[in-house]
PDB file of N, CA and C in Angstrom:
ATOM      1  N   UNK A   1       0.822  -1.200   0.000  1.00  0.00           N
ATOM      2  CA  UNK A   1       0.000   0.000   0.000  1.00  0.00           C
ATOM      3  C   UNK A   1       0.863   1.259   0.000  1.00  0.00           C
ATOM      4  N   UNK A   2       1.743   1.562   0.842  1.00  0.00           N
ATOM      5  CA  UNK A   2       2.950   2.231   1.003  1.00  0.00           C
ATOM      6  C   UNK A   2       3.244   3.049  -0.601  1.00  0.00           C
ATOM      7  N   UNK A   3       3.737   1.446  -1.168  1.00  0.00           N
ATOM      8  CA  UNK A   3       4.371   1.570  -2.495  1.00  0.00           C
ATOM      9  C   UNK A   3       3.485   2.068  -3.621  1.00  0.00           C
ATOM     10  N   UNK A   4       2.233   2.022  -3.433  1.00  0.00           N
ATOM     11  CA  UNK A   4       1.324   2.444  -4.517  1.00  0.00           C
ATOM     12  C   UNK A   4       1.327   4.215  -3.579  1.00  0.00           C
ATOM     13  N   UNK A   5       1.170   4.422  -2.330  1.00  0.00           N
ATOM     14  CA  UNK A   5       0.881   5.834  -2.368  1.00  0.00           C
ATOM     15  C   UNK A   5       2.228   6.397  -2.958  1.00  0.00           C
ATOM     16  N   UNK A   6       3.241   6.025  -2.565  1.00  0.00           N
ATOM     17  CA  UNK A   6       5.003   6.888  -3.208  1.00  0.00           C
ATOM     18  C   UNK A   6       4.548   6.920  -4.584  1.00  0.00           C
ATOM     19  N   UNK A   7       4.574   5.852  -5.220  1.00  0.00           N
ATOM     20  CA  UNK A   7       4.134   5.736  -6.925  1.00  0.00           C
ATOM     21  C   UNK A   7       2.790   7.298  -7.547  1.00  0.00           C
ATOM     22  N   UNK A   8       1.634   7.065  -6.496  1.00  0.00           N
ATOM     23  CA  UNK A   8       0.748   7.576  -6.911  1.00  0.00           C
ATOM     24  C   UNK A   8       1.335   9.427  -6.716  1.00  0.00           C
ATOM     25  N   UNK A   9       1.890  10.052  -5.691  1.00  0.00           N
ATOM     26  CA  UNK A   9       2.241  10.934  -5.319  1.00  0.00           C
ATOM     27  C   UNK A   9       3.168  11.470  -6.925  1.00  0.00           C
ATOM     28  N   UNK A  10       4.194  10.254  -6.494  1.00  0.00           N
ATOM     29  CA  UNK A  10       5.109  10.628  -8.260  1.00  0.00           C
ATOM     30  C   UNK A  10       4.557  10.957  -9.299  1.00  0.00           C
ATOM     31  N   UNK A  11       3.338  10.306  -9.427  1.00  0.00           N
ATOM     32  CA  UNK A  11       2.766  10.101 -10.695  1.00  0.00           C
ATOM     33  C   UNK A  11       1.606  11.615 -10.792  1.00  0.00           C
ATOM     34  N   UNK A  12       1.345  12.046  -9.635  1.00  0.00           N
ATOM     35  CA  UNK A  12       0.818  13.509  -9.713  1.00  0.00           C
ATOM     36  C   UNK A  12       1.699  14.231  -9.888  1.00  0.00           C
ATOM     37  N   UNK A  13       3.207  14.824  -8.957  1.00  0.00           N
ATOM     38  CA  UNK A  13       3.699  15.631  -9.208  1.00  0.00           C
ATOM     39  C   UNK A  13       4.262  15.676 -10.555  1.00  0.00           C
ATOM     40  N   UNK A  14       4.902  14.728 -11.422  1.00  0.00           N
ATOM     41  CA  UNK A  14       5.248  14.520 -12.691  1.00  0.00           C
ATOM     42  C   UNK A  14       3.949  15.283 -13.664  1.00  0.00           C
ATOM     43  N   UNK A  15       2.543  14.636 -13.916  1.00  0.00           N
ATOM     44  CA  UNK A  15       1.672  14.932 -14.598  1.00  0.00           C
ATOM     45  C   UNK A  15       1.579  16.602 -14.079  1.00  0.00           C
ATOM     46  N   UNK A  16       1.588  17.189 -12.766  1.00  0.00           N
ATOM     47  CA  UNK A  16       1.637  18.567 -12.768  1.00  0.00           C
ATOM     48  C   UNK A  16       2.752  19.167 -13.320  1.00  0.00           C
ATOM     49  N   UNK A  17       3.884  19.048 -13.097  1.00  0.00           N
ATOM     50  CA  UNK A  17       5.333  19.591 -13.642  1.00  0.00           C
ATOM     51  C   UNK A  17       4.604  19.381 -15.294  1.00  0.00           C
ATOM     52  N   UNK A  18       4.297  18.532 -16.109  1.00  0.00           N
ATOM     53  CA  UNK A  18       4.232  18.362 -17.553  1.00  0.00           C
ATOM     54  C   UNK A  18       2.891  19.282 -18.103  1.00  0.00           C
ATOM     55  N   UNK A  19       1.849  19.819 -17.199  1.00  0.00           N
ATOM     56  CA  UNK A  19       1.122  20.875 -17.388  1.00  0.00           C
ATOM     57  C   UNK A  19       1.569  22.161 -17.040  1.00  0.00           C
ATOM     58  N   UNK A  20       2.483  22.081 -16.036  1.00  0.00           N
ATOM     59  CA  UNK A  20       2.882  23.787 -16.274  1.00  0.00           C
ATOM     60  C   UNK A  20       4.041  23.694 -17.156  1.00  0.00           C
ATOM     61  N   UNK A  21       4.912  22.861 -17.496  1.00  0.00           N
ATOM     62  CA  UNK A  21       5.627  22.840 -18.374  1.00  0.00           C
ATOM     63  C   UNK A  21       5.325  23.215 -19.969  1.00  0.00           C
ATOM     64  N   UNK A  22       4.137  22.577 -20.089  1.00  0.00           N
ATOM     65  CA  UNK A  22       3.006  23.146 -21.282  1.00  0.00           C
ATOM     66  C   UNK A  22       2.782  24.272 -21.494  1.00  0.00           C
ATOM     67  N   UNK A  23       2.170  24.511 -20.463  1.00  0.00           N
ATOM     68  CA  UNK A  23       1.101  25.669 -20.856  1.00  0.00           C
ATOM     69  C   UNK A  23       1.616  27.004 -20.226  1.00  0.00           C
ATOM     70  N   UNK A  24       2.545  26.725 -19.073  1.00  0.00           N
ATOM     71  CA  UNK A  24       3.390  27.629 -18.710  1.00  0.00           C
ATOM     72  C   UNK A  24       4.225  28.534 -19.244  1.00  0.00           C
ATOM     73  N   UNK A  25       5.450  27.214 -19.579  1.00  0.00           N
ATOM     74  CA  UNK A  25       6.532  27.360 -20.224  1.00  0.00           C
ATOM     75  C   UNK A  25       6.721  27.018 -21.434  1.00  0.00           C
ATOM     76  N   UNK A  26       5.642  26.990 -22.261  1.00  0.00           N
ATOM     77  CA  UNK A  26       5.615  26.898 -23.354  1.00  0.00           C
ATOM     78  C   UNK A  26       6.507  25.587 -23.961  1.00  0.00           C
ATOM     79  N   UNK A  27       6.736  24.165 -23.568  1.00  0.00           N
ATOM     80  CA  UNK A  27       7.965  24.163 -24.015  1.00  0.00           C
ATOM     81  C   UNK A  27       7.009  22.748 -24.612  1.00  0.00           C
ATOM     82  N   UNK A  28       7.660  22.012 -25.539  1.00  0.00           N
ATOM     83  CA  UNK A  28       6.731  21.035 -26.660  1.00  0.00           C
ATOM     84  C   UNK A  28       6.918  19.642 -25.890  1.00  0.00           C
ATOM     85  N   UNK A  29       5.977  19.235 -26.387  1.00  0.00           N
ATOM     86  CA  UNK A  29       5.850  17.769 -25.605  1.00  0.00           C
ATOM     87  C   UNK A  29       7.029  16.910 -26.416  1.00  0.00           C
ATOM     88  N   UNK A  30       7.058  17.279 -27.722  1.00  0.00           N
ATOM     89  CA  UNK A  30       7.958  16.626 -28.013  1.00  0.00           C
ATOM     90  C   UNK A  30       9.254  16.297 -27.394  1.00  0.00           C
ATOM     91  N   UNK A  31       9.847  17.476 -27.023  1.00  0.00           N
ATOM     92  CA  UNK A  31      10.904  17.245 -25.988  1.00  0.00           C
ATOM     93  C   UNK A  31      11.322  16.533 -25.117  1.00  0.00           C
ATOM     94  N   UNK A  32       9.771  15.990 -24.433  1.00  0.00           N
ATOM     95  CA  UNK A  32      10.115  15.192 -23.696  1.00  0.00           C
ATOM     96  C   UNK A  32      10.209  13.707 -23.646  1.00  0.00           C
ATOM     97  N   UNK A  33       9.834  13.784 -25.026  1.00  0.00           N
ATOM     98  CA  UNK A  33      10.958  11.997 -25.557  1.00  0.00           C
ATOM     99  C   UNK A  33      12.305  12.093 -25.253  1.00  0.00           C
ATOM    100  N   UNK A  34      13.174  13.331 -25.779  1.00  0.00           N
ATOM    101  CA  UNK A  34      14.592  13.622 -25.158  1.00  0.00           C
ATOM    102  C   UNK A  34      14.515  13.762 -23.843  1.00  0.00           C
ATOM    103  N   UNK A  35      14.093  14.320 -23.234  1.00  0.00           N
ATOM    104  CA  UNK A  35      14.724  14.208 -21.695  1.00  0.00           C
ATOM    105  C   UNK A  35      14.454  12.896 -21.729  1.00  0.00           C
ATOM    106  N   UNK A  36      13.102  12.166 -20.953  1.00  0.00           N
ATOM    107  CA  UNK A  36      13.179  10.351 -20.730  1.00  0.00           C
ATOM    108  C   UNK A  36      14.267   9.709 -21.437  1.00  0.00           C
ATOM    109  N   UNK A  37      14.973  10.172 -22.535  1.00  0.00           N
ATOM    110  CA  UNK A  37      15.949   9.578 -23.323  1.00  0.00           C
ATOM    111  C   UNK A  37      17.223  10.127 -22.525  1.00  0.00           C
ATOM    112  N   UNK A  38      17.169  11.195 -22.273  1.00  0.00           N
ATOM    113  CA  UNK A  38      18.235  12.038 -21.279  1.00  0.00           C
ATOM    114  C   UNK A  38      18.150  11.264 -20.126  1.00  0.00           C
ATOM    115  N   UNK A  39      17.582  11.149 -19.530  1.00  0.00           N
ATOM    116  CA  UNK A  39      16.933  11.074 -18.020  1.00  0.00           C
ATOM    117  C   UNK A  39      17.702   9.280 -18.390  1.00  0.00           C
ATOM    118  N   UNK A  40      17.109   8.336 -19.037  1.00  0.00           N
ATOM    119  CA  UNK A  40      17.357   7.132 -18.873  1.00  0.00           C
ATOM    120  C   UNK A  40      19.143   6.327 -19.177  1.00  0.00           C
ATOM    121  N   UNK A  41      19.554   7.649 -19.976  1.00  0.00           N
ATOM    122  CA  UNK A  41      21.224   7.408 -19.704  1.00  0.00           C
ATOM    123  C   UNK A  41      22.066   7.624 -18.687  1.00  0.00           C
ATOM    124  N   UNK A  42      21.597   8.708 -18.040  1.00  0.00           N
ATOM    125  CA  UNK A  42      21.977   9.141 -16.765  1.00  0.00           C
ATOM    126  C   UNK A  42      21.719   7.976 -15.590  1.00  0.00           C
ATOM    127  N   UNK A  43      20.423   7.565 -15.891  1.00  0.00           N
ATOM    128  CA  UNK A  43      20.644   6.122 -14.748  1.00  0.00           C
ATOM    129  C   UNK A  43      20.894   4.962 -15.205  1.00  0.00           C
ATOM    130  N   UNK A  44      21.092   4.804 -16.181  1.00  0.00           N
ATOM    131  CA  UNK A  44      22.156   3.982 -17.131  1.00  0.00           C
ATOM    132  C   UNK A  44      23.724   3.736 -16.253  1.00  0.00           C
ATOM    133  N   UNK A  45      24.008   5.019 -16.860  1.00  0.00           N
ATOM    134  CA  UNK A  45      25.410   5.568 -16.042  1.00  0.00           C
ATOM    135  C   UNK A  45      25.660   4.835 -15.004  1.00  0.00           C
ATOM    136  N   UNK A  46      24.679   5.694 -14.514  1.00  0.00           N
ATOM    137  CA  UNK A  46      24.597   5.251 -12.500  1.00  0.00           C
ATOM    138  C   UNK A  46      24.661   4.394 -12.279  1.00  0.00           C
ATOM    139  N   UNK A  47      23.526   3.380 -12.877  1.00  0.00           N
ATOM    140  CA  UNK A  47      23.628   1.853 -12.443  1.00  0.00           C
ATOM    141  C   UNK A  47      24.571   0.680 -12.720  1.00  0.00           C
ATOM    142  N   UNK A  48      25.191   1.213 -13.884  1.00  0.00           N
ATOM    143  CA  UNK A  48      26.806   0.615 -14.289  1.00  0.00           C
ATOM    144  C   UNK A  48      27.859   1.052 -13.268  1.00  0.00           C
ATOM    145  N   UNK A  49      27.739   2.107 -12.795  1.00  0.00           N
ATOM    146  CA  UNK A  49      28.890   2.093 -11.610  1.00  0.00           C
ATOM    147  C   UNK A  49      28.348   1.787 -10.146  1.00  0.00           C
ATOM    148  N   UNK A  50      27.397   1.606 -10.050  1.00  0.00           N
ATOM    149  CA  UNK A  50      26.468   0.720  -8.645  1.00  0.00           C
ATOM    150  C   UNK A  50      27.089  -0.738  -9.073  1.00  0.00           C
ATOM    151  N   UNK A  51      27.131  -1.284 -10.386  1.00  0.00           N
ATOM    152  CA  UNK A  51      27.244  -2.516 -10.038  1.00  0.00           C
ATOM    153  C   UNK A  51      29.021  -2.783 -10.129  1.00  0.00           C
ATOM    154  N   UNK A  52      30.265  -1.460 -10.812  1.00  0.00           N
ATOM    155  CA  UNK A  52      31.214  -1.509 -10.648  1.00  0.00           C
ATOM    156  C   UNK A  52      32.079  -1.622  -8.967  1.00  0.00           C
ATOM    157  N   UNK A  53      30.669  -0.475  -8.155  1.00  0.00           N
ATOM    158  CA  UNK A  53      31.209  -0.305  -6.931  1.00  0.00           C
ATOM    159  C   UNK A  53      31.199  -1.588  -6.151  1.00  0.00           C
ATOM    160  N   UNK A  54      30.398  -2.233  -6.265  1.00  0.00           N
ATOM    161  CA  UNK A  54      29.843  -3.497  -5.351  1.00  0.00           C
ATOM    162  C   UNK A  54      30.811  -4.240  -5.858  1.00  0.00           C
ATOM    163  N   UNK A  55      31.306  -4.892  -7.395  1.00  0.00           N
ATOM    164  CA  UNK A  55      32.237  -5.729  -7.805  1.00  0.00           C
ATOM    165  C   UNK A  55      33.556  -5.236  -7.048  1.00  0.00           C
ATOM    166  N   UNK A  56      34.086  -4.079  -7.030  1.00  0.00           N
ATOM    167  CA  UNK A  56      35.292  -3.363  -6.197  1.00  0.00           C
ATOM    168  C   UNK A  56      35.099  -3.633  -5.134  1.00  0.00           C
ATOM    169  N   UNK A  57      34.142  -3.355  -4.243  1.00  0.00           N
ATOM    170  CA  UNK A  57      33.602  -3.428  -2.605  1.00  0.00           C
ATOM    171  C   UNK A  57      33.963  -5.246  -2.382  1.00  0.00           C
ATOM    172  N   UNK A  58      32.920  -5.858  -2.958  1.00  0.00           N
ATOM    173  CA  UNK A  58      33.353  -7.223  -2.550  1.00  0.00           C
ATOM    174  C   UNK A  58      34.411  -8.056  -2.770  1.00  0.00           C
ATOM    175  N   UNK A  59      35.336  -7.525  -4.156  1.00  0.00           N
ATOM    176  CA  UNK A  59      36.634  -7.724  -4.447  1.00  0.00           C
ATOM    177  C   UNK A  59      37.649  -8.043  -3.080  1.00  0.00           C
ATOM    178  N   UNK A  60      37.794  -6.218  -2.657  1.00  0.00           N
ATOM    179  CA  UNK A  60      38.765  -6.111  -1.811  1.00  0.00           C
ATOM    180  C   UNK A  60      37.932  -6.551  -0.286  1.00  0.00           C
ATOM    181  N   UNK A  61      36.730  -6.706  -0.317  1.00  0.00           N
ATOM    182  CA  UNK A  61      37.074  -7.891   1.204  1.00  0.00           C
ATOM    183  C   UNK A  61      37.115  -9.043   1.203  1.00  0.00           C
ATOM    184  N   UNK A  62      36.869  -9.714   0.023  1.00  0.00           N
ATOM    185  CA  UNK A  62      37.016 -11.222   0.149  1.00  0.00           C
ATOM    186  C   UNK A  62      38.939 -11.063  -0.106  1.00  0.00           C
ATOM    187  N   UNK A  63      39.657 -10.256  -0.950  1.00  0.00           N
ATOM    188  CA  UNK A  63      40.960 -10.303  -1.141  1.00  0.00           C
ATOM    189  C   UNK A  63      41.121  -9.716   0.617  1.00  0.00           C
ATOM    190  N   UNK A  64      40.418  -8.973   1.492  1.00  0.00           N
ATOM    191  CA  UNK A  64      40.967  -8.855   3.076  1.00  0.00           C
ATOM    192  C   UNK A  64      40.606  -9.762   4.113  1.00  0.00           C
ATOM    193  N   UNK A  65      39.692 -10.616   3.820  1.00  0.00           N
ATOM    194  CA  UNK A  65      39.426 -11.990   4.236  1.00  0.00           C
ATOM    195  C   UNK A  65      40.365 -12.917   4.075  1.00  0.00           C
ATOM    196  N   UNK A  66      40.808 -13.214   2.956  1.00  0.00           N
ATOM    197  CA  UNK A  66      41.850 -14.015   2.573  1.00  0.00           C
ATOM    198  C   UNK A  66      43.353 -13.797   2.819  1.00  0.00           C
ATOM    199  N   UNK A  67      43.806 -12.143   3.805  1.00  0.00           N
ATOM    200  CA  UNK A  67      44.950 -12.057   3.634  1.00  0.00           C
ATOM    201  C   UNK A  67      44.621 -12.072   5.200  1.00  0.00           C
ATOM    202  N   UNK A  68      43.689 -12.600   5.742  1.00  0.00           N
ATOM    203  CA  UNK A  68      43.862 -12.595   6.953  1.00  0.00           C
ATOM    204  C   UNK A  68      43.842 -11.611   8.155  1.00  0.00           C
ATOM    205  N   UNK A  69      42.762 -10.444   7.602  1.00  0.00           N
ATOM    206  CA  UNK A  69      42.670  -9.487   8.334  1.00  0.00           C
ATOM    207  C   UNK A  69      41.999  -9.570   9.315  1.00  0.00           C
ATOM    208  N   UNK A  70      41.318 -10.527   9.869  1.00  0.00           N
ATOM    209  CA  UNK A  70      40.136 -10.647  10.344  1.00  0.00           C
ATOM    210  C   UNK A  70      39.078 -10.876   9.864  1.00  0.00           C
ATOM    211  N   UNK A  71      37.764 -10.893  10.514  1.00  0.00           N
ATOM    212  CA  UNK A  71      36.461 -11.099   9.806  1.00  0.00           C
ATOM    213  C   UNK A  71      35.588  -9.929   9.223  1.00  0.00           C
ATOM    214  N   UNK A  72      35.575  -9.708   8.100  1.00  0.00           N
ATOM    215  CA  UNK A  72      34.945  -8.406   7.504  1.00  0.00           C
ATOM    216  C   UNK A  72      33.796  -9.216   6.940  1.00  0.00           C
ATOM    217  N   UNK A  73      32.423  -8.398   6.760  1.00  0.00           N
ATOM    218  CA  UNK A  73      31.454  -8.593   6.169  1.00  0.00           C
ATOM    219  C   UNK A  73      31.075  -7.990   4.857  1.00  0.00           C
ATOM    220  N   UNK A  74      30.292  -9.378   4.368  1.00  0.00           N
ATOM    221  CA  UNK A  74      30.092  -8.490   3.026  1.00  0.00           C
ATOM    222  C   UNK A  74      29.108  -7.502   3.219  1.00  0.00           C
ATOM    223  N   UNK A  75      28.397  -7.435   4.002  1.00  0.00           N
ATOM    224  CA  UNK A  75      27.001  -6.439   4.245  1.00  0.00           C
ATOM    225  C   UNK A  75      27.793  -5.179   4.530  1.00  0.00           C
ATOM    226  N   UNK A  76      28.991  -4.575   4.569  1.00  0.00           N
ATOM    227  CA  UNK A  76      29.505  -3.927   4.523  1.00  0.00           C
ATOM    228  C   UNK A  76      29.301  -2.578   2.931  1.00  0.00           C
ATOM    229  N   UNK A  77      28.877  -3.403   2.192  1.00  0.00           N
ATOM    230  CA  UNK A  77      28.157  -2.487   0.763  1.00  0.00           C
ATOM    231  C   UNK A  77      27.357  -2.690   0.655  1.00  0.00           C
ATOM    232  N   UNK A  78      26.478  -3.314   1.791  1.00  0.00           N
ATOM    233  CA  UNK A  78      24.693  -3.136   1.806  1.00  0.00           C
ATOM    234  C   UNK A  78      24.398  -1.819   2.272  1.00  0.00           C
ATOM    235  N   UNK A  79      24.638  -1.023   1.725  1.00  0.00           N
ATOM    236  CA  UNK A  79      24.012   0.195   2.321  1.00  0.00           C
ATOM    237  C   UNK A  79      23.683   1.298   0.771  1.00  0.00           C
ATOM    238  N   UNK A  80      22.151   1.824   1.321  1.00  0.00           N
ATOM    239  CA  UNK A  80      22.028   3.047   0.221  1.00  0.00           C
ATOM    240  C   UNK A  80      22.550   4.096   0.103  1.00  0.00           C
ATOM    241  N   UNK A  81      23.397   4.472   0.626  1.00  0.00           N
ATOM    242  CA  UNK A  81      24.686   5.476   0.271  1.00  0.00           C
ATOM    243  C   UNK A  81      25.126   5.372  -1.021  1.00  0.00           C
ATOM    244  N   UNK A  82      25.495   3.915  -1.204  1.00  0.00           N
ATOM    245  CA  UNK A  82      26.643   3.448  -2.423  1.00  0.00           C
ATOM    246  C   UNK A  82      25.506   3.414  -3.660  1.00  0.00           C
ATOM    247  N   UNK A  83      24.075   3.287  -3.621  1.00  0.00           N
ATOM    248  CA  UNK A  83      23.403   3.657  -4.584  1.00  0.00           C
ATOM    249  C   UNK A  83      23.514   4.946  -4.742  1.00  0.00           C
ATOM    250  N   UNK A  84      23.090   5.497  -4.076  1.00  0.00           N
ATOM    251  CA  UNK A  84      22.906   6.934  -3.883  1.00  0.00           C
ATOM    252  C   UNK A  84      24.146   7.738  -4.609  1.00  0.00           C
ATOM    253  N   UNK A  85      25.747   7.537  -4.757  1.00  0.00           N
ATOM    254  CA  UNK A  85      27.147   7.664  -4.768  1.00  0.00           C
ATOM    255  C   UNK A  85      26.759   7.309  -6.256  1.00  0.00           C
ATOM    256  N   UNK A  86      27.072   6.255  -6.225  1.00  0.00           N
ATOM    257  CA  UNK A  86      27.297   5.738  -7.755  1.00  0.00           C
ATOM    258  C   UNK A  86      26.432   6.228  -9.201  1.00  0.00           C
ATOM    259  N   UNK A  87      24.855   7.178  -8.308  1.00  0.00           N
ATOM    260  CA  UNK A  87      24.237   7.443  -9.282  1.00  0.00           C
ATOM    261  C   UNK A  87      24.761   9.153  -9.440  1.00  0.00           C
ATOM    262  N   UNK A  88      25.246   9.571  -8.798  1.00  0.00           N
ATOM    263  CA  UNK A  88      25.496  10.792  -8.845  1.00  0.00           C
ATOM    264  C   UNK A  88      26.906  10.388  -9.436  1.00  0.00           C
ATOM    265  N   UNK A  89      28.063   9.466  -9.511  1.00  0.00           N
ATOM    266  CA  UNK A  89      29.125   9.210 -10.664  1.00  0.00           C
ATOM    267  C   UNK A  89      28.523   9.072 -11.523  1.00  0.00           C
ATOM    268  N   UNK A  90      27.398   8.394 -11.862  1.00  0.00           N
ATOM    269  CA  UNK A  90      26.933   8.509 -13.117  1.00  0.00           C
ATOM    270  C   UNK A  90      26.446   9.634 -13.921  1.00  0.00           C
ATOM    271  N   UNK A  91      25.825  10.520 -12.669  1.00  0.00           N
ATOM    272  CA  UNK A  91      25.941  11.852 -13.453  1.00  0.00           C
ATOM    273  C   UNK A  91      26.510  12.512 -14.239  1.00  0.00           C
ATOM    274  N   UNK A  92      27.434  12.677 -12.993  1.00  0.00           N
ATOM    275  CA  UNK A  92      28.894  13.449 -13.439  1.00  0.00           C
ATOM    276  C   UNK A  92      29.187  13.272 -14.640  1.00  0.00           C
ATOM    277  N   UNK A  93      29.731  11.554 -14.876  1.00  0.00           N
ATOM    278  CA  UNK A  93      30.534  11.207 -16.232  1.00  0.00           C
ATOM    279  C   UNK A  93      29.460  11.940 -17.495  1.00  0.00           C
ATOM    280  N   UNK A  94      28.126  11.585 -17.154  1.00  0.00           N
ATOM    281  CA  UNK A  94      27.451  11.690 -18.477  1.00  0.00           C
ATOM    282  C   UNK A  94      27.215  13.371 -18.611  1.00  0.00           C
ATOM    283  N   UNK A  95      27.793  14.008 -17.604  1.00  0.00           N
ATOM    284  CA  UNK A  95      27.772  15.570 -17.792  1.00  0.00           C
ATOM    285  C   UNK A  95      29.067  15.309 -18.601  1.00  0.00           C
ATOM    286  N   UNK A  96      29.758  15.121 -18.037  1.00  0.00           N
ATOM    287  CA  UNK A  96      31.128  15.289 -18.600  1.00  0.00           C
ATOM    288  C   UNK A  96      31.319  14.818 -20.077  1.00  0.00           C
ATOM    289  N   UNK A  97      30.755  13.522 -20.527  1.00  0.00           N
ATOM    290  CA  UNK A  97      30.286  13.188 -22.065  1.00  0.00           C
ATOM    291  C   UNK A  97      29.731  14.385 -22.826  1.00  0.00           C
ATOM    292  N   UNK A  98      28.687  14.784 -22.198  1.00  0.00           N
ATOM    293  CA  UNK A  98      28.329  15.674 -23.141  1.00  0.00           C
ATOM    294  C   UNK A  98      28.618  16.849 -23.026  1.00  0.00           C
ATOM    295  N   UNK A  99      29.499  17.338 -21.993  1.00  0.00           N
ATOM    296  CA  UNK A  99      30.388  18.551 -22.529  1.00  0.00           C
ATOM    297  C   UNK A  99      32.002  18.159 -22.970  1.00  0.00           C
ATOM    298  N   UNK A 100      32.147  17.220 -23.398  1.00  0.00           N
ATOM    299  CA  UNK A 100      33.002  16.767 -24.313  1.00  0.00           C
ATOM    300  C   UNK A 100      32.443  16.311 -26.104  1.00  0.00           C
ATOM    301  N   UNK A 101      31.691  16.186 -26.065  1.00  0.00           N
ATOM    302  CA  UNK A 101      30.615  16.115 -27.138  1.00  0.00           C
ATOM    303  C   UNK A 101      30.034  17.611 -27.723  1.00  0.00           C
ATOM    304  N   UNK A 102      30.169  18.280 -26.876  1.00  0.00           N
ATOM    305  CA  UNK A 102      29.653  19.892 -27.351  1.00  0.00           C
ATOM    306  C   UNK A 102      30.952  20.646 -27.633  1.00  0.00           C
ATOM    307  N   UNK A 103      31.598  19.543 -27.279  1.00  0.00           N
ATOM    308  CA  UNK A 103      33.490  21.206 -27.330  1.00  0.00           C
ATOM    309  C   UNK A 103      34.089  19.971 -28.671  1.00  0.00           C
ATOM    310  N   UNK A 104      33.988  19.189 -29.114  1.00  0.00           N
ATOM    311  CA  UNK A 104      34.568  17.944 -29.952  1.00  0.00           C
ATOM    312  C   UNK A 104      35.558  17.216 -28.896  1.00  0.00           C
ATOM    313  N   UNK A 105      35.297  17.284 -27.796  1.00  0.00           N
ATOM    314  CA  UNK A 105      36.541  16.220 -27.074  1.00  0.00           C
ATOM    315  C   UNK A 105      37.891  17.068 -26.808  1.00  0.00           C
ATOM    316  N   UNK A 106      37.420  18.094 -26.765  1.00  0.00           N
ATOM    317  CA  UNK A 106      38.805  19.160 -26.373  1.00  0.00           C
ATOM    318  C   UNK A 106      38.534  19.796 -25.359  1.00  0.00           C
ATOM    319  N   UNK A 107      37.789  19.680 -24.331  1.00  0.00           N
ATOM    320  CA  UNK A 107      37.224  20.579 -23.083  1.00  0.00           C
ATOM    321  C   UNK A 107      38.508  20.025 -21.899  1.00  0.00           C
ATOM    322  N   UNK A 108      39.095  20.758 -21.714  1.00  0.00           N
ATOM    323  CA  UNK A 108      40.277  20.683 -20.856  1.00  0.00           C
ATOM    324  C   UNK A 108      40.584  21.506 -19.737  1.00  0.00           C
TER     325      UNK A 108
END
């Protein structure tokens, strides 16, 4: 029940943002095939380095398990931080793509 009110809440504020976006701001619906197209690389991004971080994270404790450090847990990268982290690297890079894409790859 929870999950349908979060959903339902989203699903108003979105449909309001896309009417004043309209009729407001004049700006074309068309557009917003590009953003969702925008919007879905960006967590693209993100979620490729969520699953880089966790491969790194569990890497180096099973390699600190094995060298005998003691007992470390893997629940140690159970936490939503490292989602949270990794989607904002994903940002970044895909900012950074496309202002390397707008300068030809010379933005220095």
């Amino acid at each position: 029940m929870q999950e349908l009110f979060i959903l339902g809440v989203v699903v108003l504020t979105s449909a309001a943002a896309g009417v004043f976006a309209v009729r407001g701001l004049a700006w074309s619906v068309g557009a917003l095939a590009a953003a969702v197209r925008a919007t879905l690389e960006f967590v693209g991004a993100g979620l490729v380095f969520f699953v880089l971080n966790l491969v790194v994270g569990v890497t180096t404790i099973l390699i600190l398990r094995t060298l005998g450090g003691g007992p470390v847990s893997v629940y140690v990268v159970n936490d939503v931080a490292l989602l949270g982290l990794s989607l904002l690297q994903g940002l970044a890079f895909q900012c950074w793509r496309q202002a390397a894409r707008a300068t030809g790859g010379t933005l220095r």
